[in-house]
C-alpha atoms as a PDB file:
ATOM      1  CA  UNK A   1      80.616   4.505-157.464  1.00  0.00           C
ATOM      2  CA  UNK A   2      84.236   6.087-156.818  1.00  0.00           C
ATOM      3  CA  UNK A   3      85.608   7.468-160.091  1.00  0.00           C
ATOM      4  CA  UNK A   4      89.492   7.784-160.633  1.00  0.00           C
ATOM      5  CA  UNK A   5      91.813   9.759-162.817  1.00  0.00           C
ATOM      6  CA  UNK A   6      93.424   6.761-165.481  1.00  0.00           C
ATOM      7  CA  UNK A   7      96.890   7.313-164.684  1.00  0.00           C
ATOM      8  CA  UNK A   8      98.130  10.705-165.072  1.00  0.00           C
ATOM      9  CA  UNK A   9      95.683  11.449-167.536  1.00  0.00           C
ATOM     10  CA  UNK A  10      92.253  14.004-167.978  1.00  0.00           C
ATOM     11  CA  UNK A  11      90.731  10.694-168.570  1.00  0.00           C
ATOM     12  CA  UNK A  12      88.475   9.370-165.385  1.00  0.00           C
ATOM     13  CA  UNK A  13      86.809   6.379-164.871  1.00  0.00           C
ATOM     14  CA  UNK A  14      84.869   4.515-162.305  1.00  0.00           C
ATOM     15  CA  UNK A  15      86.617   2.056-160.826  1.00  0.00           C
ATOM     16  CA  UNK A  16      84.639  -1.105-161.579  1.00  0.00           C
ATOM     17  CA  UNK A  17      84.404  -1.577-165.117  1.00  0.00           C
ATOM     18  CA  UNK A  18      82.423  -3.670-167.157  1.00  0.00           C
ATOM     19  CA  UNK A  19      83.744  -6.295-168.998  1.00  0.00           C
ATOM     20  CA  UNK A  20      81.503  -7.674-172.209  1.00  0.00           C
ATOM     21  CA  UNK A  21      83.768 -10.695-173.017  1.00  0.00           C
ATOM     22  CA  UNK A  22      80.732 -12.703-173.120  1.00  0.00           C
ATOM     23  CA  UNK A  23      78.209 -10.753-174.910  1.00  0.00           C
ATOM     24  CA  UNK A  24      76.978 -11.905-178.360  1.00  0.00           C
ATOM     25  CA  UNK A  25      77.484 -15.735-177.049  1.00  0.00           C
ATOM     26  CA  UNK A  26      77.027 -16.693-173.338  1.00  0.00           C
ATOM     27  CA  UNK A  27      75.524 -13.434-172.561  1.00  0.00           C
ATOM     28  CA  UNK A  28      72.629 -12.720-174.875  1.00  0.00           C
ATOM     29  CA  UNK A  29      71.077  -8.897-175.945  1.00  0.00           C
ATOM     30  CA  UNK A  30      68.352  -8.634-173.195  1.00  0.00           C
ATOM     31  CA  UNK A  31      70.579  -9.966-170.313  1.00  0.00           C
ATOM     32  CA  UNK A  32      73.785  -7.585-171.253  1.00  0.00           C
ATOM     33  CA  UNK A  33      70.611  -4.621-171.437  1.00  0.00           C
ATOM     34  CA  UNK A  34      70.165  -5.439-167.681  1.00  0.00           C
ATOM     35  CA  UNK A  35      73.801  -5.091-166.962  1.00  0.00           C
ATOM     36  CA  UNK A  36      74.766  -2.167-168.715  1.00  0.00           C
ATOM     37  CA  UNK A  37      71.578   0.108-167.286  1.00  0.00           C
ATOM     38  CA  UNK A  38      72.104  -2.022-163.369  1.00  0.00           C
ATOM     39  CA  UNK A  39      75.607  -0.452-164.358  1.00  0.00           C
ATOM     40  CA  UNK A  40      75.444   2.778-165.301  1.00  0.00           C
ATOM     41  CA  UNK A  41      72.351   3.291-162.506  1.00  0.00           C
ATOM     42  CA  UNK A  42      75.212   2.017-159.618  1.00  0.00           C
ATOM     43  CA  UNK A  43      77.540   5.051-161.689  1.00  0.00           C
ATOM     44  CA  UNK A  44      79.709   3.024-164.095  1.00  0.00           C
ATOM     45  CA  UNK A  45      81.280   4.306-166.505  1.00  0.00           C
ATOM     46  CA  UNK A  46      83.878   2.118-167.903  1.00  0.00           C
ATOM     47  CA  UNK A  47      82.637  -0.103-170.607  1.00  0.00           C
ATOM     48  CA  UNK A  48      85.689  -2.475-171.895  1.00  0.00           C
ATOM     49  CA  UNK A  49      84.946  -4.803-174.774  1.00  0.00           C
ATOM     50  CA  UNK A  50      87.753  -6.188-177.959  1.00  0.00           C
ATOM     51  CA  UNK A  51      87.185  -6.624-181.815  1.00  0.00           C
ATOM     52  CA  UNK A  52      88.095 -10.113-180.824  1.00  0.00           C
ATOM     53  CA  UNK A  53      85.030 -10.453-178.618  1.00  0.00           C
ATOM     54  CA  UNK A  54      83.068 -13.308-179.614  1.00  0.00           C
ATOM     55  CA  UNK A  55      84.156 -12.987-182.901  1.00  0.00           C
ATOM     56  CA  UNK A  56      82.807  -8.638-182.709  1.00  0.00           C
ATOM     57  CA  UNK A  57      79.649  -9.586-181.445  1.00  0.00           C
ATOM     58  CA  UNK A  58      80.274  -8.196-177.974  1.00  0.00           C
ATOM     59  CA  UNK A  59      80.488  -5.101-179.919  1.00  0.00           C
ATOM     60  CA  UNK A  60      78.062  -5.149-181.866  1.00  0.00           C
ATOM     61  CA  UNK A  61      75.514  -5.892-178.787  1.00  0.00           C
ATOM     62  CA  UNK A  62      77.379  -2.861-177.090  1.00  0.00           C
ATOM     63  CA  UNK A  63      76.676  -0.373-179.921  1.00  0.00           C
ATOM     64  CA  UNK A  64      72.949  -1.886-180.295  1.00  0.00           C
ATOM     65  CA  UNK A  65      72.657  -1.150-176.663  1.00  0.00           C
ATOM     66  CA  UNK A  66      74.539   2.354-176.703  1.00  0.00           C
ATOM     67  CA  UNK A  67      71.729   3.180-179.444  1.00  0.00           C
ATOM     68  CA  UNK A  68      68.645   1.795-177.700  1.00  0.00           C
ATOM     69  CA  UNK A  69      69.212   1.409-173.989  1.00  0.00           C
ATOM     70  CA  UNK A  70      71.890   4.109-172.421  1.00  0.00           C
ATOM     71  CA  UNK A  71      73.125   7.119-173.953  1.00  0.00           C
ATOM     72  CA  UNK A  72      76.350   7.125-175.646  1.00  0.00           C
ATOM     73  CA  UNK A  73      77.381  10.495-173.590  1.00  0.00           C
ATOM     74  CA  UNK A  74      76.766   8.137-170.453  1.00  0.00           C
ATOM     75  CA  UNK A  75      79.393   5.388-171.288  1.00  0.00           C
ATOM     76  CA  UNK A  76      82.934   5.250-171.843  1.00  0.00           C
ATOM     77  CA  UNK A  77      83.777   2.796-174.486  1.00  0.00           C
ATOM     78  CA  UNK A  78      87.183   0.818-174.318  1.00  0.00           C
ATOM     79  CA  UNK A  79      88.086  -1.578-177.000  1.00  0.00           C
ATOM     80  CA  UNK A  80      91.317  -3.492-178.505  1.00  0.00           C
ATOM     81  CA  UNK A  81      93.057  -4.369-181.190  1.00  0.00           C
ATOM     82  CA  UNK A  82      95.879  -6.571-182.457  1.00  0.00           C
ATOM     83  CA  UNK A  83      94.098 -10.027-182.683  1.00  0.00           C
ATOM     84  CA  UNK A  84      93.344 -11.552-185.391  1.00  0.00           C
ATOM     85  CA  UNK A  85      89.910 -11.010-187.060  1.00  0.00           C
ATOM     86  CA  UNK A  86      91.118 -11.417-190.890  1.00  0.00           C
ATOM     87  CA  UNK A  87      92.653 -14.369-193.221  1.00  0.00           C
ATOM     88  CA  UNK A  88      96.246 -13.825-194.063  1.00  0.00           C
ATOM     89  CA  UNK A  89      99.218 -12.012-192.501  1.00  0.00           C
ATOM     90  CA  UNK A  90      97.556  -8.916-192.340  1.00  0.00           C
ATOM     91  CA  UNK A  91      94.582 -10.409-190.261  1.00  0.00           C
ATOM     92  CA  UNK A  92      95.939  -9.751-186.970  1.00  0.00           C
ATOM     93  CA  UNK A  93      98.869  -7.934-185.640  1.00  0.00           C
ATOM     94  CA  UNK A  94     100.258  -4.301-184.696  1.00  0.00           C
ATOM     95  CA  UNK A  95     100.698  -2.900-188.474  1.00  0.00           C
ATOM     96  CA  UNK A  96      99.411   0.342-189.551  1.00  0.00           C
ATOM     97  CA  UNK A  97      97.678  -1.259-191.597  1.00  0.00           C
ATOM     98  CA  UNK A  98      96.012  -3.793-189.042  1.00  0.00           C
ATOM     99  CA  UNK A  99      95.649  -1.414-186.497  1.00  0.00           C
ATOM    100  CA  UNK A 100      94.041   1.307-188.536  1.00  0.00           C
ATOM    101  CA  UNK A 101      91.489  -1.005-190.604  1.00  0.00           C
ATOM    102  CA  UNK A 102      90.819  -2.826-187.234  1.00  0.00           C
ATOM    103  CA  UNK A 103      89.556   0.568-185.446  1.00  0.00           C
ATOM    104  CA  UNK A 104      87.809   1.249-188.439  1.00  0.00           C
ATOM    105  CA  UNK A 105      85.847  -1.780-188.415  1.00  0.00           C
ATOM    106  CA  UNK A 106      85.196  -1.174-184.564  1.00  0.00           C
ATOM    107  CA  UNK A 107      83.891   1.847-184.820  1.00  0.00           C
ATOM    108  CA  UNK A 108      81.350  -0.007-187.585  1.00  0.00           C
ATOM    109  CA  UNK A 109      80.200  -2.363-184.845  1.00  0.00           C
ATOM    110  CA  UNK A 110      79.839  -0.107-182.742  1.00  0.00           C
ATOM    111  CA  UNK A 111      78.002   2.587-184.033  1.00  0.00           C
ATOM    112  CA  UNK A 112      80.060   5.300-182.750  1.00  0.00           C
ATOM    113  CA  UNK A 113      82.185   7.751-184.200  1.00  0.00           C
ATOM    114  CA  UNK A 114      85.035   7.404-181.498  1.00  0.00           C
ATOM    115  CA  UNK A 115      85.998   5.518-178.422  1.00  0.00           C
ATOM    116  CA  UNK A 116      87.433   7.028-175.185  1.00  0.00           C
ATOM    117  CA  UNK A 117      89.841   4.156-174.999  1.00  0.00           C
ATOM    118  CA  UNK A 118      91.997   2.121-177.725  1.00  0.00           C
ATOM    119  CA  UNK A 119      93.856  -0.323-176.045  1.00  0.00           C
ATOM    120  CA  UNK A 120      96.963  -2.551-178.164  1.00  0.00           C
ATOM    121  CA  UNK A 121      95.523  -6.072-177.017  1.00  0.00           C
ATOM    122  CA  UNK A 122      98.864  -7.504-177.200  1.00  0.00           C
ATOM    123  CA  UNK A 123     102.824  -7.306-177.537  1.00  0.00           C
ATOM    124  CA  UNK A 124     103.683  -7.989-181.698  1.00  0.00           C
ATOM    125  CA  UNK A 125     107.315  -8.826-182.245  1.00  0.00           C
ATOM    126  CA  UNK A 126     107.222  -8.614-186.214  1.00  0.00           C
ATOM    127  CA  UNK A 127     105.805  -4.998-185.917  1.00  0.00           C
ATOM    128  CA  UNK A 128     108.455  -2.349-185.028  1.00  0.00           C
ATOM    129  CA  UNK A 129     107.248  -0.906-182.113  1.00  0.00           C
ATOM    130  CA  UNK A 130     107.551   3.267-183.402  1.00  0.00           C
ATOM    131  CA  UNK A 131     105.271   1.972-186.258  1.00  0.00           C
ATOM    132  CA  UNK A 132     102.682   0.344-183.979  1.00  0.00           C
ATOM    133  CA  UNK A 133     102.849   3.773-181.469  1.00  0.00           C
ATOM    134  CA  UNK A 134     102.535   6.240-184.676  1.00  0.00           C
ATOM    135  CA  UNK A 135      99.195   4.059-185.466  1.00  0.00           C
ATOM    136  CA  UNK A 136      98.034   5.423-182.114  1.00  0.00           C
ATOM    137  CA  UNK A 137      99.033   8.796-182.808  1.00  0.00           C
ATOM    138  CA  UNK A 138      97.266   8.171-186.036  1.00  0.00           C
ATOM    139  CA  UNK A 139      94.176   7.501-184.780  1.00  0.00           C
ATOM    140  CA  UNK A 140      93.465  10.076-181.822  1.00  0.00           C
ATOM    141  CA  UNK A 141      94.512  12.926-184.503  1.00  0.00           C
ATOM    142  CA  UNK A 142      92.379  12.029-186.647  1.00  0.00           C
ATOM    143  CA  UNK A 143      89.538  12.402-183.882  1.00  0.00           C
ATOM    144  CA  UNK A 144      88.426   8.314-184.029  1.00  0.00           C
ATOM    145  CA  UNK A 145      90.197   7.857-180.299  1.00  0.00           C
ATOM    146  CA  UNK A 146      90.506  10.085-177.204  1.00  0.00           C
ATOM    147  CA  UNK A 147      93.269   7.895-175.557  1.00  0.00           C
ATOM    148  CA  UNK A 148      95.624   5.227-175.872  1.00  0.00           C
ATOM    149  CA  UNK A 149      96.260   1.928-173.425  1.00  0.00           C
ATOM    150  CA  UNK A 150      98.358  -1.235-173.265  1.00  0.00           C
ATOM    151  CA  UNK A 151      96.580  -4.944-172.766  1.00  0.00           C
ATOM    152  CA  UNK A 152      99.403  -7.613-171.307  1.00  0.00           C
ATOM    153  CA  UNK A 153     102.728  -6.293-172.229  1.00  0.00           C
ATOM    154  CA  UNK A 154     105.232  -7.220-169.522  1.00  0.00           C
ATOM    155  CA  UNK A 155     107.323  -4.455-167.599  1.00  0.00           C
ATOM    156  CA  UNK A 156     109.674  -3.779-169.751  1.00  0.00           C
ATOM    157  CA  UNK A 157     107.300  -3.251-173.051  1.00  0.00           C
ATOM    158  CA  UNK A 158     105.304  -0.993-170.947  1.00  0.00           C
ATOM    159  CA  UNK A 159     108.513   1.533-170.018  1.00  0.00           C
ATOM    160  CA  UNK A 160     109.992   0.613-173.539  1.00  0.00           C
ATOM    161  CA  UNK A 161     106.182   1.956-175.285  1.00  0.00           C
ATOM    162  CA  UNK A 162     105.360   4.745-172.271  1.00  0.00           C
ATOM    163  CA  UNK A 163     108.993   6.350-173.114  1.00  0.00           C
ATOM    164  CA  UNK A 164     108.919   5.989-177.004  1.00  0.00           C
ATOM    165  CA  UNK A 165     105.673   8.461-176.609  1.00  0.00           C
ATOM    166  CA  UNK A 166     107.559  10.626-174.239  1.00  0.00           C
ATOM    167  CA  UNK A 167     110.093  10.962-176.323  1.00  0.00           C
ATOM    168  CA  UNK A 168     109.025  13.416-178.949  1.00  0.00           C
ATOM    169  CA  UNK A 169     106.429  16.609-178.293  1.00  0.00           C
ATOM    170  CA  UNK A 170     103.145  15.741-179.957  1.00  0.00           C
ATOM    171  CA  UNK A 171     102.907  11.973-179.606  1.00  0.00           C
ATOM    172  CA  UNK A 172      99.879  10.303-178.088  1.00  0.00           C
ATOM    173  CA  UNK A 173     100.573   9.688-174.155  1.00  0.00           C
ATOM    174  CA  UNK A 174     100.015   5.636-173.288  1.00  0.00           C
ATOM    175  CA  UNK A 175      97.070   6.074-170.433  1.00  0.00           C
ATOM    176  CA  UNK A 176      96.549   2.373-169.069  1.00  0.00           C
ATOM    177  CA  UNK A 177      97.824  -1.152-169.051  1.00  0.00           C
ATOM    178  CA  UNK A 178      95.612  -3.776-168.918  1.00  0.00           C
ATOM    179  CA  UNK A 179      96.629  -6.909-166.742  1.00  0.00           C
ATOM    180  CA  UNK A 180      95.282  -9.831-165.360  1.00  0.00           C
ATOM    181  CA  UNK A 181      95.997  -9.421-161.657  1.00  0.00           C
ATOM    182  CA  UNK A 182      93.866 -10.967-158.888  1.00  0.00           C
ATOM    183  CA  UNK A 183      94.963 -12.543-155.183  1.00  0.00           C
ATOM    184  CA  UNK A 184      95.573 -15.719-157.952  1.00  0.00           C
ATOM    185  CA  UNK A 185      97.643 -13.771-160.227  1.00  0.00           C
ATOM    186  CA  UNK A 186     100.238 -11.502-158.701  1.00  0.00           C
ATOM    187  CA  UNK A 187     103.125 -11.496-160.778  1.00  0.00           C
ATOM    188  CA  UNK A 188     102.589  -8.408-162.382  1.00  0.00           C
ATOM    189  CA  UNK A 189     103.576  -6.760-159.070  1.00  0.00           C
ATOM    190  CA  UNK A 190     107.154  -8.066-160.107  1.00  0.00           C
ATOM    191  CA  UNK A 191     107.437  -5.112-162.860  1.00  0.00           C
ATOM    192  CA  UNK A 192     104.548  -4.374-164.526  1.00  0.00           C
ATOM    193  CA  UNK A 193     102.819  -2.482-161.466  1.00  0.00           C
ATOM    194  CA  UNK A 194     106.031  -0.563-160.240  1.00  0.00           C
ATOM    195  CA  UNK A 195     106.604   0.147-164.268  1.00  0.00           C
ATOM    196  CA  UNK A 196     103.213   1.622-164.857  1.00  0.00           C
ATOM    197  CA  UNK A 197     103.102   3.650-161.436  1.00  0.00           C
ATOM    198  CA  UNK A 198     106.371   5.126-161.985  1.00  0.00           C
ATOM    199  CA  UNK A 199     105.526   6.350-165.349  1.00  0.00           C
ATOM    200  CA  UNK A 200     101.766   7.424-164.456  1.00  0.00           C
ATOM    201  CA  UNK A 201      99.950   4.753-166.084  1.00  0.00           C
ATOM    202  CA  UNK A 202      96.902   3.353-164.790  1.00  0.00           C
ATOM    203  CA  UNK A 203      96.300  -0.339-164.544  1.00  0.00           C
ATOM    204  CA  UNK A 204      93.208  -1.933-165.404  1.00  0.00           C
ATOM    205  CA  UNK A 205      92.891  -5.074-163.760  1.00  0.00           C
ATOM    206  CA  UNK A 206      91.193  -7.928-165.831  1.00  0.00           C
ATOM    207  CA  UNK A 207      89.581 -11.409-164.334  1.00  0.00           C
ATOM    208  CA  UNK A 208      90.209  -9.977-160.213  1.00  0.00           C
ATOM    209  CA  UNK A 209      88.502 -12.984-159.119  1.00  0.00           C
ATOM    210  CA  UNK A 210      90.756 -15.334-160.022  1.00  0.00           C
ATOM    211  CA  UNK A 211      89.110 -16.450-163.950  1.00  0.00           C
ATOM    212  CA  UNK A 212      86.088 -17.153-161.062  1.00  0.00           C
ATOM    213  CA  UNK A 213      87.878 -19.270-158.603  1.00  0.00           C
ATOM    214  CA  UNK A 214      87.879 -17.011-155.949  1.00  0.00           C
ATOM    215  CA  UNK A 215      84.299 -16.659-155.699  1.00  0.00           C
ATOM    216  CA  UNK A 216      84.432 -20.182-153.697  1.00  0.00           C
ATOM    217  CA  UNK A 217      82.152 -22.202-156.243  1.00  0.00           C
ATOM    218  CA  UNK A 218      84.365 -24.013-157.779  1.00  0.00           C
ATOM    219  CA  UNK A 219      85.839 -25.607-154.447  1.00  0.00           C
ATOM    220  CA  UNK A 220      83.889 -28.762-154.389  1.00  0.00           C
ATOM    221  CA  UNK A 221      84.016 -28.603-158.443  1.00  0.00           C
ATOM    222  CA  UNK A 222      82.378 -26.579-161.694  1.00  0.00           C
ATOM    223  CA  UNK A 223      78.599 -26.420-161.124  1.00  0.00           C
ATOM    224  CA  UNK A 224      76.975 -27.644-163.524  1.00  0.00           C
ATOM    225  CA  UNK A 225      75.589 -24.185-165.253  1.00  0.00           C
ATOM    226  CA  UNK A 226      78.589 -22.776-164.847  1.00  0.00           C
ATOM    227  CA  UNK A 227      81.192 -21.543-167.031  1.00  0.00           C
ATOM    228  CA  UNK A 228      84.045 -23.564-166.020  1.00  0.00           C
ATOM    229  CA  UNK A 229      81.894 -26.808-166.453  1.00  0.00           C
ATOM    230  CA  UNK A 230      82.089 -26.213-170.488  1.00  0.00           C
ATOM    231  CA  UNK A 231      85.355 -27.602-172.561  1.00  0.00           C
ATOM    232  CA  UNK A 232      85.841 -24.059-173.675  1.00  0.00           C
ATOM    233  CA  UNK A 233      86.771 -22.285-170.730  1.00  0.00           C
ATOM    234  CA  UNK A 234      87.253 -25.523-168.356  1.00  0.00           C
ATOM    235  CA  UNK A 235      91.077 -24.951-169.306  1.00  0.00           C
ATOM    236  CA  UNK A 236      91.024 -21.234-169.121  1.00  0.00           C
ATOM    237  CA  UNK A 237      89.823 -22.182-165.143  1.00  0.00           C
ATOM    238  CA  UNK A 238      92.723 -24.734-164.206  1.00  0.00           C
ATOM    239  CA  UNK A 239      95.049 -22.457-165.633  1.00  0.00           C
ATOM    240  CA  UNK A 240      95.264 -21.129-162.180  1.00  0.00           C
ATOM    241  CA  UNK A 241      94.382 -24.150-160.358  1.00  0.00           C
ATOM    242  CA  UNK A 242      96.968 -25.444-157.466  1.00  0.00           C
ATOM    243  CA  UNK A 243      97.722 -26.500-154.462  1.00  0.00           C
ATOM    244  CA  UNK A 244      98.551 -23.139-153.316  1.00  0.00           C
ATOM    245  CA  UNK A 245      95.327 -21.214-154.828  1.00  0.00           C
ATOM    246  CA  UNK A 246      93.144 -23.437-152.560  1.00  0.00           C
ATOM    247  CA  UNK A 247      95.065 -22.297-149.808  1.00  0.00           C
ATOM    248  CA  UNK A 248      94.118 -18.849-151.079  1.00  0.00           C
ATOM    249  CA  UNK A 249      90.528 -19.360-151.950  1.00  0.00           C
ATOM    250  CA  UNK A 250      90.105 -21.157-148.125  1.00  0.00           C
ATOM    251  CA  UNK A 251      91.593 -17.929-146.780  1.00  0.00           C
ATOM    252  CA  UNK A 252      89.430 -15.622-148.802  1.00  0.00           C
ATOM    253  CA  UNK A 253      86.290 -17.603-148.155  1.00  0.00           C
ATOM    254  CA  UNK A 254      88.019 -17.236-144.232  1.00  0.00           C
ATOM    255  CA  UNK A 255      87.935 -14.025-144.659  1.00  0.00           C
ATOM    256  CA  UNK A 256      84.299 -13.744-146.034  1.00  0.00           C
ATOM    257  CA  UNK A 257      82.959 -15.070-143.447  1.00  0.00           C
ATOM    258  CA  UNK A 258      84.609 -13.227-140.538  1.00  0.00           C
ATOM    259  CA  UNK A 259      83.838  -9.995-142.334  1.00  0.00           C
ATOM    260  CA  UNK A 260      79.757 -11.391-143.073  1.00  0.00           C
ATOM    261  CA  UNK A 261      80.149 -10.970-146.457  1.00  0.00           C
ATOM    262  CA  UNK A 262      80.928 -12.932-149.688  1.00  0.00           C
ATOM    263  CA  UNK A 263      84.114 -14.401-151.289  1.00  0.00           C
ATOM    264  CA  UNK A 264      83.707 -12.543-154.461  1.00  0.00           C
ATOM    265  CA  UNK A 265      83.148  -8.944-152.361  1.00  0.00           C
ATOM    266  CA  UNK A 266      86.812  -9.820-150.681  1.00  0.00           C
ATOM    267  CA  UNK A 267      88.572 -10.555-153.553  1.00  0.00           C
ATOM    268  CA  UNK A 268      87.168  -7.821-155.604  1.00  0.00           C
ATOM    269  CA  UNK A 269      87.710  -5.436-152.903  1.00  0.00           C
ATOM    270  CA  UNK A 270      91.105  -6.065-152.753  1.00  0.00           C
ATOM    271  CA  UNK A 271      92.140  -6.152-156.316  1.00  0.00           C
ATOM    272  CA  UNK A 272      90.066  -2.267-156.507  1.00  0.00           C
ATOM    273  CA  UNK A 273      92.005  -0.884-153.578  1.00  0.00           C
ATOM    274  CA  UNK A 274      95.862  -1.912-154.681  1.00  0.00           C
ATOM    275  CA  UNK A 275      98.171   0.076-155.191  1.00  0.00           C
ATOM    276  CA  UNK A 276      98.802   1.539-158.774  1.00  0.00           C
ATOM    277  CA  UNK A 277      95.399  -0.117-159.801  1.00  0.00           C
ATOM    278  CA  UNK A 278      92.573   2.289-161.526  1.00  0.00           C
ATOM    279  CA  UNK A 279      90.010   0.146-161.601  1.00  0.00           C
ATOM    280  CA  UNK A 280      88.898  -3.891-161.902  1.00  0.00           C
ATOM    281  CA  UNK A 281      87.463  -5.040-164.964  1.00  0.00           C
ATOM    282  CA  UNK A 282      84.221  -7.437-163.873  1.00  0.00           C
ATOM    283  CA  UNK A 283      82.674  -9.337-165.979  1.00  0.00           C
ATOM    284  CA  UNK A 284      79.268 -11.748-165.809  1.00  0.00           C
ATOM    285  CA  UNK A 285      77.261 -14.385-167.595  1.00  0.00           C
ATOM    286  CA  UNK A 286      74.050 -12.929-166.004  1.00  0.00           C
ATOM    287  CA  UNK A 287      72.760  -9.887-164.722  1.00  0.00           C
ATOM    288  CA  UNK A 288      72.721 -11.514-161.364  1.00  0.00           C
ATOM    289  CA  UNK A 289      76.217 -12.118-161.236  1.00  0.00           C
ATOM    290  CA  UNK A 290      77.010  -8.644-162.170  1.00  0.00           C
ATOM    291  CA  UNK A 291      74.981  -7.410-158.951  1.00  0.00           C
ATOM    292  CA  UNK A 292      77.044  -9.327-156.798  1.00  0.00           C
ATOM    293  CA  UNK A 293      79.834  -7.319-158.350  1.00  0.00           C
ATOM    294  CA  UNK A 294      77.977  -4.146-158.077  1.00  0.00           C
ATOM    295  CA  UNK A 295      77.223  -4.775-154.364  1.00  0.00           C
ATOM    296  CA  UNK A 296      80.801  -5.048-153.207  1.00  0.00           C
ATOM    297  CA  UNK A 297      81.308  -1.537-154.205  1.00  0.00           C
ATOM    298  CA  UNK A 298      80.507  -0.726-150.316  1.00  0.00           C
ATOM    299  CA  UNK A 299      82.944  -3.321-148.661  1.00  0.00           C
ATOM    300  CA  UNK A 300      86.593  -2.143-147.342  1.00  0.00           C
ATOM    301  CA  UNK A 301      88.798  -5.085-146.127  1.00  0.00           C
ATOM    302  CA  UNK A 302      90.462  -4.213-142.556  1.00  0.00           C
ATOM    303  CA  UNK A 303      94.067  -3.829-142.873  1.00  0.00           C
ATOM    304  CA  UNK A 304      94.879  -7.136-141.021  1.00  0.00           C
ATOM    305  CA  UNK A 305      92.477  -9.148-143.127  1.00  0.00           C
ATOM    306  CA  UNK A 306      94.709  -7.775-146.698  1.00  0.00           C
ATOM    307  CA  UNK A 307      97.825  -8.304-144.358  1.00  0.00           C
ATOM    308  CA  UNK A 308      96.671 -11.797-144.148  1.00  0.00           C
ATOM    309  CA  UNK A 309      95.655 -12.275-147.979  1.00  0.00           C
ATOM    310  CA  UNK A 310      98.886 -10.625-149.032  1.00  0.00           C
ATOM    311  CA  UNK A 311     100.849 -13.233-146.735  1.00  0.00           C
ATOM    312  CA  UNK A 312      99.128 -16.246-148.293  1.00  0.00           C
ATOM    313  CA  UNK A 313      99.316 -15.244-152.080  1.00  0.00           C
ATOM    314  CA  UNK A 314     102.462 -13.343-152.122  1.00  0.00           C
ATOM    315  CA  UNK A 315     104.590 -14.235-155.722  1.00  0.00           C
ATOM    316  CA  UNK A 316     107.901 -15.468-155.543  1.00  0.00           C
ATOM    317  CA  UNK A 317     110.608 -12.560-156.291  1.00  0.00           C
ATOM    318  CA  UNK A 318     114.124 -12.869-156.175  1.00  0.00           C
ATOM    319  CA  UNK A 319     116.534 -10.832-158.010  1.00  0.00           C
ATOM    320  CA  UNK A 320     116.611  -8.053-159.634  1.00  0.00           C
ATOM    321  CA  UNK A 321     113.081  -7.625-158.629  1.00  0.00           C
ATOM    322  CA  UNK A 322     112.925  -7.834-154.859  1.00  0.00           C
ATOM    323  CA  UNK A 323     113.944  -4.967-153.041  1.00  0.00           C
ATOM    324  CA  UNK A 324     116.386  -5.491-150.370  1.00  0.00           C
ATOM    325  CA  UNK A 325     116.264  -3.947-146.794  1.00  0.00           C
ATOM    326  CA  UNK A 326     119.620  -2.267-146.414  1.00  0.00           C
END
């Protein structure tokens, strides 16, 4: 698998990652075994789990697993924090406090004495923003994390956090930014992309297929074993659901077959290869599903065929974003 400098950073990473969301609930210990080792065999590296996780089992399975199945020294281990996983006001949030019992309690869970990547999960406006970054600082001082990322801040928190930590010799550079972006979800090209590229940060891209819609099997309908057929993440599915994403999905599944491959390898493929993007975060119910990820790791999409996805899914832009021809 290719690996890729994370941003403008020592730091580098393959560019799938795997994403554990699931782990510790639809994704049991023997089945996220198989993925990690079918992972790290294809040469992943990137391992990106939250304290949020299924309520910290996702890390807890990971640190069983980074004990029993792959070495630690083979793994890079990204985790969050910010959400809540306490009673109270100081259950969730970007404190000191929060931030600094929450990594404590990772590390706990899983089994490690560090992680390569602490990423703030999300924006907190009753936190001042210097006290959230000198957390960060904080913790990679004190040895517990190598580097810091962002998890869906818009464009302007991104610049307004990268530029705090340029600010001032000795604070902790902001590596990443992790976004949802997929052919379904392009709206972080407005500001967050261009943000992030133009102050060398490296964008992680979670759910690139779409929250699963652009694999095609959800056209005629949820199967019945699948995700999107259960209450809990039936909404998280039609989130994204419109007229105009099944003019997308047709075109990917177009594309699929022209190319003789799958609708998931497309839309993976193209996510992986945009511009500014590090790597796409993929992650599976089953071992199986995580091969079909693991397989599109050899497909390149012609330059007409992204022309022609581009076209169909471009986001609506208007000013000050859009950049006029002069």
């Amino acid at each position: 698998m290719e690996q890729r400098a994370l941003g403008r950073s020592g730091l580098v990473v393959s560019r799938l990652a795997l994403g554990t969301m699931t782990w510790g609930r639809d994704t049991d210990e023997d089945d996220a075994a198989v993925q990690l080792t079918a992972f790290v065999d294809a040469g992943g590296t990137l391992v990106d789990t939250a304290d949020v996780y299924c309520d910290g089992d996702s890390e807890r399975t990971l640190g069983r697993l980074l004990a029993d199945v792959v070495p630690r020294s083979d793994v890079l281990v990204a985790t969050k924090a910010v959400g809540r996983t306490g009673h109270g006001p100081m259950g969730r949030g970007a404190s000191r406090g929060h931030l600094l019992a929450a990594l404590d309690a990772s590390l706990e869970r899983l089994g490690t004495d560090h992680v390569d990547l602490w990423q703030l999960h999300s924006w907190d406006d009753a936190t001042p923003l210097e006290e959230t970054l000198a957390a960060c600082d904080a913790a990679v001082s004190s040895g517990r994390v190598r580097y810091v990322g962002l998890s869906n801040y818009t464009g302007w928190q991104t610049a307004q956090a990268v530029t705090w930590q340029r600010a001032w010799p000795g604070r902790v550079p902001v590596t990443s930014t992790q976004v949802e972006y997929s052919l379904l979800q392009r709206g972080v090209e407005r500001e967050v992309v261009p943000a992030a590229e133009a102050l060398g940060v490296g964008v992680l891209a979670w759910s690139p297929l779409g929250r699963g819609l652009l694999t095609g099997k959800y056209r005629q309908g949820p199967p019945e074993d699948s995700r999107g057929a259960s209450p809990q993440w039936q909404a998280f599915l039609d989130g994204l659901r419109s007229a105009t994403a099944d003019r997308i999905v047709e075109s990917v599944v177009t594309a699929a077959d022209g190319l003789g491959t799958t609708p998931l390898a497309v839309a993976l493929a193209w996510v992986r290869d945009r511009p500014g993007v590090t790597a796409a975060v993929v992650g599976a119910r089953t071992a199986a599903q995580l091969q079909t990820s693991l397989d599109a790791e050899v497909v390149r999409l012609p330059a007409a065929i992204r022309t022609a996805l581009e076209d169909v899914s471009a986001p609506c832009s208007g000013y000050p974003e859009r950049r006029y021809d002069r």
